[in-house]
PDB file of N, CA and C in Angstrom:
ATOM      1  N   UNK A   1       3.076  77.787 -28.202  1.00  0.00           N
ATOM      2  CA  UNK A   1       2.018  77.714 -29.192  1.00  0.00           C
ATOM      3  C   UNK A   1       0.712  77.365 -28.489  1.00  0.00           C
ATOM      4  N   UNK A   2       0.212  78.066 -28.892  1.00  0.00           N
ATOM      5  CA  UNK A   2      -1.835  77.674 -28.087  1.00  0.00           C
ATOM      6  C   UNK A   2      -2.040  76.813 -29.110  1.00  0.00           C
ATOM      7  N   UNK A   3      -2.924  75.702 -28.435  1.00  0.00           N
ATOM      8  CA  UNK A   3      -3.792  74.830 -29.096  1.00  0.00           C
ATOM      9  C   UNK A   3      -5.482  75.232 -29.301  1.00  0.00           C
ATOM     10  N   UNK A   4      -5.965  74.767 -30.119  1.00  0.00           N
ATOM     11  CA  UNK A   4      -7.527  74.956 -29.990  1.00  0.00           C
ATOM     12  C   UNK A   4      -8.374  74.242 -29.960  1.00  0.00           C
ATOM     13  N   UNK A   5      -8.764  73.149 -29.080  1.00  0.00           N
ATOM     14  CA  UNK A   5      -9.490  72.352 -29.447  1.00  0.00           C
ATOM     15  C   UNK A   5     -10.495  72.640 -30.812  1.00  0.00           C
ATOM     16  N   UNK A   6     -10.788  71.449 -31.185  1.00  0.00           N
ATOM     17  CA  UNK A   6     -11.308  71.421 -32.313  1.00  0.00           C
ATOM     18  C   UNK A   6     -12.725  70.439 -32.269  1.00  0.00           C
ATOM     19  N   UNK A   7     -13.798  70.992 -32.069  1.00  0.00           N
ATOM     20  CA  UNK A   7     -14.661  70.139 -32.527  1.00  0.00           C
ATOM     21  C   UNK A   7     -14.531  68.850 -33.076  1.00  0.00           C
ATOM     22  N   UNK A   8     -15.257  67.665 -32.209  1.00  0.00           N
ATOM     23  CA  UNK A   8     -15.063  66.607 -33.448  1.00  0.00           C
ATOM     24  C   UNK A   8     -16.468  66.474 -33.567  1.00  0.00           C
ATOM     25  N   UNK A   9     -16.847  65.981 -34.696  1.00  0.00           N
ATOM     26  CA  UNK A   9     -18.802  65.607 -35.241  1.00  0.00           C
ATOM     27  C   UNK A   9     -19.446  64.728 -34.530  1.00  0.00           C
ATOM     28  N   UNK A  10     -20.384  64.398 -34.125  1.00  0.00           N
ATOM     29  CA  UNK A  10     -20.619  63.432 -33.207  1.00  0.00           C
ATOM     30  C   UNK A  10     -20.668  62.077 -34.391  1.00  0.00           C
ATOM     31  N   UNK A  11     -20.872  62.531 -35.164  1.00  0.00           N
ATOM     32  CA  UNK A  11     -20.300  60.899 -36.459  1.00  0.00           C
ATOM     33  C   UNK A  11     -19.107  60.400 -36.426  1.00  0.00           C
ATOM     34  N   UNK A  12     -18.656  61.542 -36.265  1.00  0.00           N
ATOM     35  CA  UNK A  12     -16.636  60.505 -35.776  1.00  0.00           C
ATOM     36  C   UNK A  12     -17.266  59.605 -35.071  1.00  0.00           C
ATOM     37  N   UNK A  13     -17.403  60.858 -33.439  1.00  0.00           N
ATOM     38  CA  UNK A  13     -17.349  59.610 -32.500  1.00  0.00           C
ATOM     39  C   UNK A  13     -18.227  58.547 -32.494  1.00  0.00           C
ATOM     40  N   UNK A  14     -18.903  58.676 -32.931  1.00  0.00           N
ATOM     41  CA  UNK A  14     -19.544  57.557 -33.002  1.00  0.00           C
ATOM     42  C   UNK A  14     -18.673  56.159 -34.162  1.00  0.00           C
ATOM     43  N   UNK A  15     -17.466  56.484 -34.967  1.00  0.00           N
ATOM     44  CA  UNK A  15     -17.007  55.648 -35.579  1.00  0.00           C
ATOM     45  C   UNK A  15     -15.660  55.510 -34.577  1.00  0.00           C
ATOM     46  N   UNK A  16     -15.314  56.189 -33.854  1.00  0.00           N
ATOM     47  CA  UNK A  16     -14.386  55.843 -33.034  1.00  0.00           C
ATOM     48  C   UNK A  16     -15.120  54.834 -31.491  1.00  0.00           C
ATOM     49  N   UNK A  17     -15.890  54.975 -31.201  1.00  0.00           N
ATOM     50  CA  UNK A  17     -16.661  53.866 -30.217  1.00  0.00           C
ATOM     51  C   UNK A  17     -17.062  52.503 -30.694  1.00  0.00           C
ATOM     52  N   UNK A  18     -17.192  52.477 -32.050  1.00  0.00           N
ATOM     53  CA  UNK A  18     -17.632  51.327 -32.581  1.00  0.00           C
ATOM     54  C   UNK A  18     -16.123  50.712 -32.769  1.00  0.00           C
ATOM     55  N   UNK A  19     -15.417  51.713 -33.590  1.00  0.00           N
ATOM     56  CA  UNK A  19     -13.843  50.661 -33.894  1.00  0.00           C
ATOM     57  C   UNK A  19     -13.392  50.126 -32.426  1.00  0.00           C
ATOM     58  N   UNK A  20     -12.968  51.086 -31.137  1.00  0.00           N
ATOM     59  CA  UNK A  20     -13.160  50.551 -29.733  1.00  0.00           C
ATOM     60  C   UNK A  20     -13.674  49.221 -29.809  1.00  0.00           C
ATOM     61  N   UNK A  21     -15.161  48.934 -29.633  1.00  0.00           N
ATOM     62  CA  UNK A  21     -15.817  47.530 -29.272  1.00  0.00           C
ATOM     63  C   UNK A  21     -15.166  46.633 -30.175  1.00  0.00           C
ATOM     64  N   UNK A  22     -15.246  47.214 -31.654  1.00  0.00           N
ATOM     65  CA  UNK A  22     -14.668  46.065 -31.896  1.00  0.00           C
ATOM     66  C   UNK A  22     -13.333  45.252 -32.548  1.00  0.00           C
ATOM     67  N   UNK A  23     -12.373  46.538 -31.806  1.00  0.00           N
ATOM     68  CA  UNK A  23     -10.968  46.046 -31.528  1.00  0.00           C
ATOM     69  C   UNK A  23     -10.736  45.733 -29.841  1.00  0.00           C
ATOM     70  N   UNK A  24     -11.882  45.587 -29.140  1.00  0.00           N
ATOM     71  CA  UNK A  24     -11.638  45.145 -27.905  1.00  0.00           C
ATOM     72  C   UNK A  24     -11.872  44.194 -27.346  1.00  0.00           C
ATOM     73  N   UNK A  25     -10.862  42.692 -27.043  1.00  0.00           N
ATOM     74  CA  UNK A  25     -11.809  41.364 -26.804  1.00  0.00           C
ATOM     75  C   UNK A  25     -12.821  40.983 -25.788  1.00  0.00           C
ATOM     76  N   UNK A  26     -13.273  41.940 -25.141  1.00  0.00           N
ATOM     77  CA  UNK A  26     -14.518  41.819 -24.189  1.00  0.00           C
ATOM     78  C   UNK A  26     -15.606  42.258 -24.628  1.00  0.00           C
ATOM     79  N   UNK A  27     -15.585  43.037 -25.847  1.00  0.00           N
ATOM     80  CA  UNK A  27     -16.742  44.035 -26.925  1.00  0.00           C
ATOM     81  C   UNK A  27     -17.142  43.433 -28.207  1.00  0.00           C
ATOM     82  N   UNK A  28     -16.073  42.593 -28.637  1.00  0.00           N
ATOM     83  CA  UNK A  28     -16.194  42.090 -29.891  1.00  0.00           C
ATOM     84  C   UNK A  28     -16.906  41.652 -30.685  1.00  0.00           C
ATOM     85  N   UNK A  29     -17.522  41.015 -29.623  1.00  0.00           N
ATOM     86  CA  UNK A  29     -18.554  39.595 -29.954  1.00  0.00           C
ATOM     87  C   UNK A  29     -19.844  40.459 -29.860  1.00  0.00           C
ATOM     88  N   UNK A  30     -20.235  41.379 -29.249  1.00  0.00           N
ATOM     89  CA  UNK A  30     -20.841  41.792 -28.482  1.00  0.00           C
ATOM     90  C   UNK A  30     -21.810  42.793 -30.033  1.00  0.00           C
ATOM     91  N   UNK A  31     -23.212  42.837 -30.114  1.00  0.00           N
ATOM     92  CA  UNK A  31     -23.601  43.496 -31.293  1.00  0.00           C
ATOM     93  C   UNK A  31     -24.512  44.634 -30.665  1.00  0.00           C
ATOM     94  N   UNK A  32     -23.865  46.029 -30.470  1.00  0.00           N
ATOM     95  CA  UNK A  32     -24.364  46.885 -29.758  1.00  0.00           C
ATOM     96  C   UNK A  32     -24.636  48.165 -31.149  1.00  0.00           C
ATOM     97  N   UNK A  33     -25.999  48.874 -30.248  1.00  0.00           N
ATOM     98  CA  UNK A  33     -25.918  50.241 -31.199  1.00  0.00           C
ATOM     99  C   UNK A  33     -25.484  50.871 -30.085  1.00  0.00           C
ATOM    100  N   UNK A  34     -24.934  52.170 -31.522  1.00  0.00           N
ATOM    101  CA  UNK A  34     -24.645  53.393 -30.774  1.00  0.00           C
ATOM    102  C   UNK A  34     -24.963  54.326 -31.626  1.00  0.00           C
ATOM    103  N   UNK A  35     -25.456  55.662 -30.840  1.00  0.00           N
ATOM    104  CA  UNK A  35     -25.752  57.234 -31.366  1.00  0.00           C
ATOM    105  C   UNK A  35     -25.143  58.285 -30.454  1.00  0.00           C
ATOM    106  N   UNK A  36     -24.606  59.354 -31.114  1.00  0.00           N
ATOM    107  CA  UNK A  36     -23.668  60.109 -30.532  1.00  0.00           C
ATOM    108  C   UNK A  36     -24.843  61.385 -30.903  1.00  0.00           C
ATOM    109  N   UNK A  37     -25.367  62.277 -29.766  1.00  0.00           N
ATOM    110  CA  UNK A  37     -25.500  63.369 -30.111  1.00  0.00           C
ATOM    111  C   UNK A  37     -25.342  64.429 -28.782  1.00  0.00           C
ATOM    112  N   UNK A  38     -24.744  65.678 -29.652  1.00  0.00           N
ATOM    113  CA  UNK A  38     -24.270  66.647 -29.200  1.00  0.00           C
ATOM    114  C   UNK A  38     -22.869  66.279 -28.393  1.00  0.00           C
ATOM    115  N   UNK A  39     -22.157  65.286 -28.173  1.00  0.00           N
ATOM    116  CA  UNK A  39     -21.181  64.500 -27.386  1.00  0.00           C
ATOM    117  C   UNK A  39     -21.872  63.130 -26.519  1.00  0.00           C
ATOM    118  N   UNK A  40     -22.902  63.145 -26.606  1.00  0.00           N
ATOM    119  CA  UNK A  40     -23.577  62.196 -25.043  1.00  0.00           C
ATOM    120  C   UNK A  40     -23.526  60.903 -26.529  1.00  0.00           C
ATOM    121  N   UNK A  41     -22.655  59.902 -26.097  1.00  0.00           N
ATOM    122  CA  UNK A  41     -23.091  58.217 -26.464  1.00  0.00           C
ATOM    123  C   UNK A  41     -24.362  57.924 -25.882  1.00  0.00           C
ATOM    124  N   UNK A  42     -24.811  57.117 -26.739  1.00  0.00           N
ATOM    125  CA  UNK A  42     -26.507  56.449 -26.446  1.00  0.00           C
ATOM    126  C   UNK A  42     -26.110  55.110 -26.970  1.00  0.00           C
ATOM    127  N   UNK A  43     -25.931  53.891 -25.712  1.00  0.00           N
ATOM    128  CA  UNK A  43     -25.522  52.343 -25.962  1.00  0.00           C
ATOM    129  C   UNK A  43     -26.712  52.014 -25.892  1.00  0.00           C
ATOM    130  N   UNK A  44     -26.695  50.625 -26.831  1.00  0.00           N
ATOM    131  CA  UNK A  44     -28.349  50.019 -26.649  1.00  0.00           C
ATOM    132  C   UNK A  44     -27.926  48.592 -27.445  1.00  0.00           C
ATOM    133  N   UNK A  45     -28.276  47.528 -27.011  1.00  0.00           N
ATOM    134  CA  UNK A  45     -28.049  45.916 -27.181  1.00  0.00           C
ATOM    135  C   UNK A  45     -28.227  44.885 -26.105  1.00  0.00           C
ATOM    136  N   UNK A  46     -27.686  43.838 -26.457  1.00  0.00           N
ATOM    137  CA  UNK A  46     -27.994  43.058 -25.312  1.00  0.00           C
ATOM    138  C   UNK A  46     -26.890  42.184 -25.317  1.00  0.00           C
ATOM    139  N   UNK A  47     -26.296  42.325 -24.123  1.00  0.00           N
ATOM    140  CA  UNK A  47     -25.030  41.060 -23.668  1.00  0.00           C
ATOM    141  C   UNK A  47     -25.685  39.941 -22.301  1.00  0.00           C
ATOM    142  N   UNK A  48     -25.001  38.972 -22.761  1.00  0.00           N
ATOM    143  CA  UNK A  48     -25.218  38.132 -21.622  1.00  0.00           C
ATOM    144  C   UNK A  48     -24.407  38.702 -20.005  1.00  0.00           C
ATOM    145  N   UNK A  49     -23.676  39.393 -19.540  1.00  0.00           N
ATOM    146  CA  UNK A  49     -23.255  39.913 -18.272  1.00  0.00           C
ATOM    147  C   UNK A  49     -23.224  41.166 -18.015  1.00  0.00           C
ATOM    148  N   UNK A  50     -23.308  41.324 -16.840  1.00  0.00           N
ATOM    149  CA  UNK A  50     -23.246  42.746 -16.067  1.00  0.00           C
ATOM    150  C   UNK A  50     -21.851  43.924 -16.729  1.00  0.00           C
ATOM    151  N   UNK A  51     -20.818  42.547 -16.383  1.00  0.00           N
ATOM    152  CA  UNK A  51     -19.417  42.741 -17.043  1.00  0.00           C
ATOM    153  C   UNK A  51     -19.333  43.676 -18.116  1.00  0.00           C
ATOM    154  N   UNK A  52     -19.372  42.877 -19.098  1.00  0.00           N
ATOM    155  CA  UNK A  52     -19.472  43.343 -20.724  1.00  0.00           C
ATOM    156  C   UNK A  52     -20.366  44.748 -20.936  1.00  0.00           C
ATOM    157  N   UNK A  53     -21.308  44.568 -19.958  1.00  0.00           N
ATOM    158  CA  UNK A  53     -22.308  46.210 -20.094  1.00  0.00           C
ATOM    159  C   UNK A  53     -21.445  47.311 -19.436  1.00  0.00           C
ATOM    160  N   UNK A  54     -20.774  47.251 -18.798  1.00  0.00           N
ATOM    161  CA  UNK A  54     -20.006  48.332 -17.762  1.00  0.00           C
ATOM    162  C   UNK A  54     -18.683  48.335 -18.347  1.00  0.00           C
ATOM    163  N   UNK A  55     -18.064  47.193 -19.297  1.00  0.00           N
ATOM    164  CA  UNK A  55     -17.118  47.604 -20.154  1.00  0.00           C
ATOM    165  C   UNK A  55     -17.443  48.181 -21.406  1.00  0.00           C
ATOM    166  N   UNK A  56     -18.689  48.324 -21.262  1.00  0.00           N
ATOM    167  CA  UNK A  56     -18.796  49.315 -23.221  1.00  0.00           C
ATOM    168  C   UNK A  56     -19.143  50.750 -22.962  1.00  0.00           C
ATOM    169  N   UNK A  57     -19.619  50.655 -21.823  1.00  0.00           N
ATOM    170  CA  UNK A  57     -19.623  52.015 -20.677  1.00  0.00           C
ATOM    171  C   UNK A  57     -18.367  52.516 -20.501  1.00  0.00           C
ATOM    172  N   UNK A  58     -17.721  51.962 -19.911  1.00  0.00           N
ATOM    173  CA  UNK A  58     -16.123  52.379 -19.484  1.00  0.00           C
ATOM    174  C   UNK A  58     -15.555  52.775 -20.919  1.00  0.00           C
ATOM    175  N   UNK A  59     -15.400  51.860 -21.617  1.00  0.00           N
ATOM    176  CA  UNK A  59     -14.583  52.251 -23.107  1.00  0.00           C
ATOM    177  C   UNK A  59     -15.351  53.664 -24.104  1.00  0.00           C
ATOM    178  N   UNK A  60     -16.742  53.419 -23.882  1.00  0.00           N
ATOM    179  CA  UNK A  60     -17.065  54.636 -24.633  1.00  0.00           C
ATOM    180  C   UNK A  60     -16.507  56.347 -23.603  1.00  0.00           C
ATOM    181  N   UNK A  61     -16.697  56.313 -22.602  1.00  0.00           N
ATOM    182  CA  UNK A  61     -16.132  57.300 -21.661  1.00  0.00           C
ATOM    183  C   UNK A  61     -14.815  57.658 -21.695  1.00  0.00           C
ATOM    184  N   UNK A  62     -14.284  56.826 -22.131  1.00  0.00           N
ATOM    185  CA  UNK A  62     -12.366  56.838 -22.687  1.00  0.00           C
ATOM    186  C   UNK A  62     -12.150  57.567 -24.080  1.00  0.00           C
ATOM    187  N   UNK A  63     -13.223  58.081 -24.516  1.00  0.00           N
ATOM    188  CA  UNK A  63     -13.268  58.407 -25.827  1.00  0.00           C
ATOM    189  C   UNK A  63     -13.306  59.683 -26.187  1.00  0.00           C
ATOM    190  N   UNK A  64     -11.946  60.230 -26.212  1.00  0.00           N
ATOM    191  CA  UNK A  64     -12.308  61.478 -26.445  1.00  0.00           C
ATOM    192  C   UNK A  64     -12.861  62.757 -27.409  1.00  0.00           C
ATOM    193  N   UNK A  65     -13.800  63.653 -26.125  1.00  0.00           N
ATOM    194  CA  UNK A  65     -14.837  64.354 -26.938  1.00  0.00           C
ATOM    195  C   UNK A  65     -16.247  63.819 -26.510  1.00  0.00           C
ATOM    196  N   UNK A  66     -15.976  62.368 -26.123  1.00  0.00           N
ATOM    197  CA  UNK A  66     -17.412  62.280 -25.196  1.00  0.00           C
ATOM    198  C   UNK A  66     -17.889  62.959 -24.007  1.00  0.00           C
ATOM    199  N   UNK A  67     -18.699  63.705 -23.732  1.00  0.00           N
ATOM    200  CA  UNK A  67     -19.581  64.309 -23.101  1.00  0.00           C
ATOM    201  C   UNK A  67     -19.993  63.522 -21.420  1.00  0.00           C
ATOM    202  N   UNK A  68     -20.257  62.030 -22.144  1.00  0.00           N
ATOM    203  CA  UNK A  68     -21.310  61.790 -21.200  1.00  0.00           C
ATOM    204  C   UNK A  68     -21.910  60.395 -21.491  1.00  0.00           C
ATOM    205  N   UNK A  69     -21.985  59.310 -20.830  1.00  0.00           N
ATOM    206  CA  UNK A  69     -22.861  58.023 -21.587  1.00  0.00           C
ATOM    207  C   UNK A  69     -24.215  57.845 -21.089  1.00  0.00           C
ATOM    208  N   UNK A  70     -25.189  57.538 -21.830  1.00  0.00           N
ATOM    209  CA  UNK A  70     -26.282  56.677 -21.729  1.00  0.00           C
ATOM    210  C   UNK A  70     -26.618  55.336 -22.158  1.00  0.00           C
ATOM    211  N   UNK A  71     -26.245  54.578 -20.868  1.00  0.00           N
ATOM    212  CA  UNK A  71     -26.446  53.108 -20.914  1.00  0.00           C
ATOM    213  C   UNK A  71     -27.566  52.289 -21.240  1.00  0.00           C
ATOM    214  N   UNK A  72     -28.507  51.784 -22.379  1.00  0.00           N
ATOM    215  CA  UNK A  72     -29.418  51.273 -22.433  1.00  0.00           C
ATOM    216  C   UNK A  72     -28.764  50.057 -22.250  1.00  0.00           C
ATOM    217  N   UNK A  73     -28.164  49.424 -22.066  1.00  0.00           N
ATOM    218  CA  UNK A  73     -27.672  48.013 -23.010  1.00  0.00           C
ATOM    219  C   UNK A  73     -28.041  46.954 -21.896  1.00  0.00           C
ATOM    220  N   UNK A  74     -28.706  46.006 -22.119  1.00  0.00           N
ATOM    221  CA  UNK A  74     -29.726  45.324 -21.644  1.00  0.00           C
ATOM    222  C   UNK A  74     -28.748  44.000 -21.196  1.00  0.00           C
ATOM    223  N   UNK A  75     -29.020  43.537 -19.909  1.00  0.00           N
ATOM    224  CA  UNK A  75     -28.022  42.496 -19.366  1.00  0.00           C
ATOM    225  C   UNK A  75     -28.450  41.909 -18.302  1.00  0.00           C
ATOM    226  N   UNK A  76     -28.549  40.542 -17.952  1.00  0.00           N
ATOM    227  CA  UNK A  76     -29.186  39.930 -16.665  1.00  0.00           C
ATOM    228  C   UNK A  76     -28.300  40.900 -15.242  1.00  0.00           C
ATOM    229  N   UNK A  77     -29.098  41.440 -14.980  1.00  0.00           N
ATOM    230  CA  UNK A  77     -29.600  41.966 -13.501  1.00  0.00           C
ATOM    231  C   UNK A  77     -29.306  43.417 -13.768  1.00  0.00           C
ATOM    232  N   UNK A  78     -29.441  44.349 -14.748  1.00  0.00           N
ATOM    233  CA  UNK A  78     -29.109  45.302 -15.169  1.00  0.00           C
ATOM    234  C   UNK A  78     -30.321  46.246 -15.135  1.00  0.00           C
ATOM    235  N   UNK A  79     -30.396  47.664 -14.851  1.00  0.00           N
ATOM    236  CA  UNK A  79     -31.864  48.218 -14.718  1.00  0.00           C
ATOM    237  C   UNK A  79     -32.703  48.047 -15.848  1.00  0.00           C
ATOM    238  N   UNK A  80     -33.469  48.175 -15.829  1.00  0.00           N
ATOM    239  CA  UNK A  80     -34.513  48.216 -17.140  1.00  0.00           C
ATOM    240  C   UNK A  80     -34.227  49.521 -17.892  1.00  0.00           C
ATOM    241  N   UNK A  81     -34.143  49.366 -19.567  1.00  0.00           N
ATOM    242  CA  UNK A  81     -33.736  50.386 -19.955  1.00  0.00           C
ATOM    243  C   UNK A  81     -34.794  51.309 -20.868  1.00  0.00           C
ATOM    244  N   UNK A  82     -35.660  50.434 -20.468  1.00  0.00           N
ATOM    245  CA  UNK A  82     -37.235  51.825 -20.797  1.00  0.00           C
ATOM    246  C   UNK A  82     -37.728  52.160 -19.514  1.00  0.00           C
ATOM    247  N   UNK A  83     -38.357  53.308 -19.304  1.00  0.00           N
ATOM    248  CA  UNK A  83     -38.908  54.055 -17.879  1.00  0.00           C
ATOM    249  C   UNK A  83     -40.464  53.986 -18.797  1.00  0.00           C
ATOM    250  N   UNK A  84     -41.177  54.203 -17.868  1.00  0.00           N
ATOM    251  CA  UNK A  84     -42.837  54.616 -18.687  1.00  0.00           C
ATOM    252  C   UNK A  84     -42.626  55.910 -17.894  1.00  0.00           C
ATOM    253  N   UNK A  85     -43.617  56.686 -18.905  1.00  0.00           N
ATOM    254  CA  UNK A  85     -43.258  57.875 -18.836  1.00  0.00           C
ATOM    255  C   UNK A  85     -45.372  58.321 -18.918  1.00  0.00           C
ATOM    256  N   UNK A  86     -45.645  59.408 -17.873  1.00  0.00           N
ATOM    257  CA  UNK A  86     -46.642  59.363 -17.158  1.00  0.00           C
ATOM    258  C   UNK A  86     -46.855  60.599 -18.331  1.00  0.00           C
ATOM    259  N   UNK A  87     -48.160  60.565 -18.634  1.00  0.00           N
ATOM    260  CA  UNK A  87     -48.275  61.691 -19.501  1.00  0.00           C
ATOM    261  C   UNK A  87     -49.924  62.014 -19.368  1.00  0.00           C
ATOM    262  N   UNK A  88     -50.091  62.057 -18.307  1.00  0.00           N
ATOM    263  CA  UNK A  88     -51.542  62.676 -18.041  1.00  0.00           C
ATOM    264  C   UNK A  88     -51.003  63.807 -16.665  1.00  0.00           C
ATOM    265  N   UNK A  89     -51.070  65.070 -17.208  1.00  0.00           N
ATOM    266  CA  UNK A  89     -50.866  66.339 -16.871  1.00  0.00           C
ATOM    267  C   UNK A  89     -51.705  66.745 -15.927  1.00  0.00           C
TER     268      UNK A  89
END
């Protein structure tokens, strides 16, 4: 029998990343957004460790149908998660 993958909406996933964090005891506590579009997660919050940022990373990437993550999520010694963006042409 062939299978077909099947599209999932990026609104699932996005309700399947959230149930993740917070059925996971390193995520739990933790009050993060998320936006799913086209497959790519978009994390954005603030935890106190490096840790906890690279585990909501890791767990959203476990998720299948994700694409791809973008890490905003803000954490002592973590990159800055706005760039300025040069707009004189």
């Amino acid at each position: 029998m062939v299978q077909h993958n099947v599209p999932v909406s990026d609104e699932t996933l996005r309700e399947v990343i959230l149930t993740v964090f917070a059925t996971d005891s390193r995520t739990a506590s933790a009050d993060f957004r998320v936006g799913v579009m086209y497959g790519i997660a978009h994390l954005a919050g603030v935890v106190d460790s490096l840790s906890k940022r690279d585990t909501a990373e890791e767990l959203a990437k476990q998720v299948q149908g994700i694409r791809g993550v973008v890490n905003r999520i803000e954490a002592p010694g973590a990159p800055s998660p706005s760039r300025p963006i040069n707009l004189d042409l």
